[in-house]
Protein backbone atom coordinates (compact mmCIF):
# COMPACT_ATOMS: atom_id res chain seq x y z
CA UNK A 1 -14.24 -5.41 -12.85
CA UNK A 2 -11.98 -3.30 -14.78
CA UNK A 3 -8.33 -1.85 -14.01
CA UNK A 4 -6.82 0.40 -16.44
CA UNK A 5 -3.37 1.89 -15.87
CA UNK A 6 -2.46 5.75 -16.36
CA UNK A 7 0.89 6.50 -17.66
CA UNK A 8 2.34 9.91 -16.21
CA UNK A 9 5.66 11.78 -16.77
CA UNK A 10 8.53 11.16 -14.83
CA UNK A 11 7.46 12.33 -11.42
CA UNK A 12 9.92 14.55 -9.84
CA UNK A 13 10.95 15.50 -6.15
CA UNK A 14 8.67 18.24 -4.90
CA UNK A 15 6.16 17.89 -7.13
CA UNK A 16 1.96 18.52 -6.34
CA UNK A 17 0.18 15.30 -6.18
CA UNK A 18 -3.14 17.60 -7.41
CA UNK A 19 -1.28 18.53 -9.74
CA UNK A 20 -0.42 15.45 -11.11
CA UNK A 21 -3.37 14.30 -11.18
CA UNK A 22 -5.10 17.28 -12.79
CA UNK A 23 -2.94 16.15 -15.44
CA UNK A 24 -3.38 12.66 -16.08
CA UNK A 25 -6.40 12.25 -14.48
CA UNK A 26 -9.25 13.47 -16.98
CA UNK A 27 -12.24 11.45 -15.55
CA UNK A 28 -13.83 9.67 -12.58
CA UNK A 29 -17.21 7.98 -12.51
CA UNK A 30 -19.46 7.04 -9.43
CA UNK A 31 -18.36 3.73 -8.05
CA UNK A 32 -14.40 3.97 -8.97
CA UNK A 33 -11.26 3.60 -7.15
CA UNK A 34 -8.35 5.29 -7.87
CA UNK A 35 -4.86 3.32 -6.69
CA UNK A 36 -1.80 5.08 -6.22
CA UNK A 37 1.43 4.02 -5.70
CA UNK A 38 3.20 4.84 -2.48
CA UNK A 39 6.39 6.36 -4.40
CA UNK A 40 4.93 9.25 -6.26
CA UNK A 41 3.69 10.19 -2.77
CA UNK A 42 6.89 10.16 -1.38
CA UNK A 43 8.19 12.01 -4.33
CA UNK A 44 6.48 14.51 -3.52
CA UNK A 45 6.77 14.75 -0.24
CA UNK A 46 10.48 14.88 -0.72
CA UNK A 47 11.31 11.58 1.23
CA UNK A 48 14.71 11.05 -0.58
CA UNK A 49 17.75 10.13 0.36
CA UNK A 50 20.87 10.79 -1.46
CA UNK A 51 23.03 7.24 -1.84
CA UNK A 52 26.16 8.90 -1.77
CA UNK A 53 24.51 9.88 2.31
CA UNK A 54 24.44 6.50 4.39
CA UNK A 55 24.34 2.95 3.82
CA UNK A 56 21.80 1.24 2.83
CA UNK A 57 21.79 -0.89 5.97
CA UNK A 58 22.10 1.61 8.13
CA UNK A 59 18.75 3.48 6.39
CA UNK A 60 17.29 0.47 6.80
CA UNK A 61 17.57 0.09 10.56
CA UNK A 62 17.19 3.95 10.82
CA UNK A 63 13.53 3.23 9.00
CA UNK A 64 12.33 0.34 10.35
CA UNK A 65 10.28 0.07 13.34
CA UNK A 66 12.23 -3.91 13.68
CA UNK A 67 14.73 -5.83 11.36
CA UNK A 68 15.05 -9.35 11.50
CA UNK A 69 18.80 -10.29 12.46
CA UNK A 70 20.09 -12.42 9.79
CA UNK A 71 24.07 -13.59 9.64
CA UNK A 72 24.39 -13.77 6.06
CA UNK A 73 22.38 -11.56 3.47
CA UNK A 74 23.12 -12.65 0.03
CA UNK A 75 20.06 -10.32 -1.75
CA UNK A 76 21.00 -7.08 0.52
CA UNK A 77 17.41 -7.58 1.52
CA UNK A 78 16.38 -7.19 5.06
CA UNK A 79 13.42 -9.05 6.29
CA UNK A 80 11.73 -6.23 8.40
CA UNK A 81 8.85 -4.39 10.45
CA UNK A 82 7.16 -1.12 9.65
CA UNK A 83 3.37 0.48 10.62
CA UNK A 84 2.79 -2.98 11.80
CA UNK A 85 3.82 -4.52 8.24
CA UNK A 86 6.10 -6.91 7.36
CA UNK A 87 8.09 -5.87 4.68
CA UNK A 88 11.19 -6.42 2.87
CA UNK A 89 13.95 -3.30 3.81
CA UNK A 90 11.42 -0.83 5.36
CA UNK A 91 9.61 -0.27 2.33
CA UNK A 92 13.59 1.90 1.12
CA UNK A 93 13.18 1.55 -2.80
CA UNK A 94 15.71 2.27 -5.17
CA UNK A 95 13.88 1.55 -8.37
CA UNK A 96 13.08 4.13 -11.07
CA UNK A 97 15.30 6.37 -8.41
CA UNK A 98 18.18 8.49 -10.00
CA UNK A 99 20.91 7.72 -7.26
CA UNK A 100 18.49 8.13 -4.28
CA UNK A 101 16.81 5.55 -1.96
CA UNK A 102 12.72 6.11 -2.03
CA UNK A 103 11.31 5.89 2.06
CA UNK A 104 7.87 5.23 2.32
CA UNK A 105 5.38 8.21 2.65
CA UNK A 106 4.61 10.35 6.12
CA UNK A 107 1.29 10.20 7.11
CA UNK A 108 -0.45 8.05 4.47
CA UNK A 109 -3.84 8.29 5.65
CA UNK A 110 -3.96 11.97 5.81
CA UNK A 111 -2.92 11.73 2.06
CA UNK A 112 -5.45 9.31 1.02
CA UNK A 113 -7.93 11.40 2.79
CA UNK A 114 -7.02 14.80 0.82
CA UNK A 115 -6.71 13.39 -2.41
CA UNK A 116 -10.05 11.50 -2.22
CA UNK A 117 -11.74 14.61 -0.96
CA UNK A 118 -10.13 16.73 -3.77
CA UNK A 119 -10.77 13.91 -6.28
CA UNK A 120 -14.73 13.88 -5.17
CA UNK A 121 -14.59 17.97 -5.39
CA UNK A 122 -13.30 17.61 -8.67
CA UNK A 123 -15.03 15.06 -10.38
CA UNK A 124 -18.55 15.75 -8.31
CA UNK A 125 -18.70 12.27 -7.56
CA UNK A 126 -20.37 10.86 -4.37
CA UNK A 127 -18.85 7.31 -3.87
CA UNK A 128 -15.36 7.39 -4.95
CA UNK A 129 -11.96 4.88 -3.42
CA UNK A 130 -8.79 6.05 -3.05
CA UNK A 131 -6.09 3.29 -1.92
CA UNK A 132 -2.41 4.09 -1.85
CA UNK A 133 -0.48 1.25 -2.36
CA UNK A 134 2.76 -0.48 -3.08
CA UNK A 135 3.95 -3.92 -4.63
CA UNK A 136 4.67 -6.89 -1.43
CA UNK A 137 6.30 -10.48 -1.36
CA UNK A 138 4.60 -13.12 -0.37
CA UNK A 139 6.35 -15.92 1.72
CA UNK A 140 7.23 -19.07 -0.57
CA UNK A 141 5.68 -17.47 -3.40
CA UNK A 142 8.12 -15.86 -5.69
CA UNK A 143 7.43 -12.32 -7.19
CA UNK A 144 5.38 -9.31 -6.11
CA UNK A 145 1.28 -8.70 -5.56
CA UNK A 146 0.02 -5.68 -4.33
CA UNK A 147 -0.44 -3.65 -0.41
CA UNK A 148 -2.24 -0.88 0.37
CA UNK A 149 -0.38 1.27 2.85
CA UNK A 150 -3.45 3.88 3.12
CA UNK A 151 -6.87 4.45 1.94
CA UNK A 152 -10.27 5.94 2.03
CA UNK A 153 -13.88 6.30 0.59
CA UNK A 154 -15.00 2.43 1.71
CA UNK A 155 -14.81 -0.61 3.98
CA UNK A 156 -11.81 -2.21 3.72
CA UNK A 157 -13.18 -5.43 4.69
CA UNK A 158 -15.44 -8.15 3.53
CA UNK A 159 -16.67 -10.58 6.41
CA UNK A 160 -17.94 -13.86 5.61
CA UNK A 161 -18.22 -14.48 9.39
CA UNK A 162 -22.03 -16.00 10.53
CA UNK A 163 -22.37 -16.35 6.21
CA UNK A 164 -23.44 -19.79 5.18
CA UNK A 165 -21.13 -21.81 2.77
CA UNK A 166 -22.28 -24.05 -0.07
CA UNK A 167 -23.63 -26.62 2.63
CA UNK A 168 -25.11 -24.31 5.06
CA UNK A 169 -22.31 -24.23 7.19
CA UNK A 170 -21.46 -20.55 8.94
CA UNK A 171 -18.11 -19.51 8.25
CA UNK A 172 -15.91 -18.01 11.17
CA UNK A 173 -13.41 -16.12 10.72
CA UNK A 174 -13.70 -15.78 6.73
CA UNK A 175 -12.81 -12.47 5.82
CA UNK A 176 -11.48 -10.87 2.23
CA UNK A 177 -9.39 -7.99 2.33
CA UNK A 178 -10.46 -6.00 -0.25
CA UNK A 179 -7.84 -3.31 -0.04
CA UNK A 180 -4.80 -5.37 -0.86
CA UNK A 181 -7.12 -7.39 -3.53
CA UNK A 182 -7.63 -3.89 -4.99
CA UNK A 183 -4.00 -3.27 -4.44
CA UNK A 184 -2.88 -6.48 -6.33
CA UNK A 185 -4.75 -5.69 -9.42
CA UNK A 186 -3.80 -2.20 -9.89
CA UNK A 187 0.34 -3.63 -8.88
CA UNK A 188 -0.34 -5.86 -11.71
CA UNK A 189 -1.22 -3.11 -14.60
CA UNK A 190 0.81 -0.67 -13.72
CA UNK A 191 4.10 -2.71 -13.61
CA UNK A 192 7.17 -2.55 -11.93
CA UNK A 193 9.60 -1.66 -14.83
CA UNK A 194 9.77 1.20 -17.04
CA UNK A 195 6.34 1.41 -18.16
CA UNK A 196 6.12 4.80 -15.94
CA UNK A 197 1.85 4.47 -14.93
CA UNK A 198 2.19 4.80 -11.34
CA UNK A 199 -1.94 5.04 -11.11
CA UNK A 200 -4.57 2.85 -12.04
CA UNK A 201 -7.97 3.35 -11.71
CA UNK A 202 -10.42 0.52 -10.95
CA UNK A 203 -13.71 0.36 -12.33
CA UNK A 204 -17.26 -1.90 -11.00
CA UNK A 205 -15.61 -3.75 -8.35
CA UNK A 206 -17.39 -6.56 -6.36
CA UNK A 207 -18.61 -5.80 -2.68
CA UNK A 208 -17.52 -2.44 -1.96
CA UNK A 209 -19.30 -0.77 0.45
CA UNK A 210 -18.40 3.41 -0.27
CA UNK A 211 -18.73 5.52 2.79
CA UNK A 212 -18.49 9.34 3.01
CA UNK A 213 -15.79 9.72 5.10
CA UNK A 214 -12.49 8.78 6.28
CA UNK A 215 -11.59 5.18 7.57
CA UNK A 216 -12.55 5.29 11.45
CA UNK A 217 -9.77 4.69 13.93
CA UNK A 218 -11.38 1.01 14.28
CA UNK A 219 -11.59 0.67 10.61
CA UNK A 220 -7.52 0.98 10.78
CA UNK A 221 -7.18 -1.05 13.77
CA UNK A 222 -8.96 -3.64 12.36
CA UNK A 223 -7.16 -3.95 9.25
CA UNK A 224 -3.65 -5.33 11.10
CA UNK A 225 -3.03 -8.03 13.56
CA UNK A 226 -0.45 -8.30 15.98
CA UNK A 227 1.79 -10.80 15.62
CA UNK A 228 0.70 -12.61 18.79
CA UNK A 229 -2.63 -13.07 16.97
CA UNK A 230 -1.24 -14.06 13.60
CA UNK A 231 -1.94 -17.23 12.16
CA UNK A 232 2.15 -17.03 11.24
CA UNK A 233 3.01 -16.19 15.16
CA UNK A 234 5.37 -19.33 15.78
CA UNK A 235 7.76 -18.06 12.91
CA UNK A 236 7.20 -14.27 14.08
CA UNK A 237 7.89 -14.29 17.42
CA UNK A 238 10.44 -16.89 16.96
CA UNK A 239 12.43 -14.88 15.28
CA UNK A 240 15.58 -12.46 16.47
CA UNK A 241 13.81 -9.27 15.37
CA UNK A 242 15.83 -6.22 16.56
CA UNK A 243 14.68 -2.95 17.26
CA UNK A 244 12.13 -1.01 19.18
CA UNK A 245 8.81 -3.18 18.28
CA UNK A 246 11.20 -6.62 18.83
């Protein structure tokens, strides 16, 4: 497998995503995925919001679907809950930002949708990915991997489940999520500095299943757990989460 980063210019508010990648993207093949990452899209869907406007905490709570009540905050980080993810500060980002905070994108599937059926027009390609994605924390584990926030074009999931290990044992509840592996490796060559390649496109990856059409309403269900079902539910519902999914 093979991810190779694609450096764009600086992408501006209001911008086309097809036309962005008319310009930077010059070729597909058969079998590729094409990552994204979530703030272009929101660039160009104009989700901005001027500092100089609100706090940042109060953006925060305005955003985010639940925030985790903290007393002290010495990172001006805010543990919190959004589309059923767990994310630092509702996804607000104020890197590579020129005195705005960056929300995440409106309707993220429709997106991945349109671009990977203009990408597929384009290109005249039959089995093509299209993931949109951002960089995540990990509990306990310092530093960023990779999320994808929308996608389409394949399965998103590997099961292992009735699959025999080494030993002949069947495995469970093995499964791989192969969106926010995919996600990972394209948060890892683009970067999170100035390196400006906000796309990456992923070549020959392992047990991908392309389908043509959009993820079906139990593909997206089946992605996310609720916290009741989480192997993390004691420190989830444990906690003082305020807001409307609390």
């Amino acid at each position: 497998m093979q991810t190779k980063a694609i450096k764009t210019h600086k992408v501006s508010v209001g911008e086309s995503i097809e036309e962005i990648l008319d310009q930077h993207l010059t070729s597909l093949e058969s079998g590729d995925v094409i990552a994204i990452t979530s703030k272009i899209i929101s660039l160009c869907q104009g989700r901005v919001v001027q500092k100089s406007s609100i706090s940042k905490q109060d953006l925060i709570k305005q955003e985010a679907d639940s925030v985790l009540y903290t007393e002290s905050n010495p990172y001006d980080l805010y543990l919190t809950i959004k589309d059923n993810i767990l994310i630092p500060s509702a996804g607000i980002d104020e890197s590579n930002s020129n005195g705005v905070y960056i929300l995440y994108p409106q309707n993220i599937q429709t997106v991945a949708y349109t671009v990977w059926q203009y990408l597929r027009a384009k290109f005249s390609i039959e089995n093509l990915g299209v993931i949109i994605i951002d960089s995540h924390t990990t509990p306990m584990r310092r530093g960023v991997t990779g999320i994808t926030l929308g996608w389409c074009g394949f399965e998103p999931l590997y099961s292992y489940v009735n699959k025999p290990d080494i030993y002949g044992n069947l495995m469970r509840v093995t499964q791989i999520n192969i969106l926010d592996a995919l996600a990972t490796t394209a948060v890892f060559v683009m970067g999170e500095g100035s390196e400006q390649t906000p796309m990456a496109v992923i070549n020959n990856a392992p047990k991908i299943s392309f389908v043509a059409r959009p993820p079906s309403v139990q593909e997206e269900r089946n992605v996310a757990i609720s916290i009741a079902e989480d192997l993390y539910a004691p420190l989830l519902m444990g906690a003082k989460w305020l807001g409307k999914t609390a």
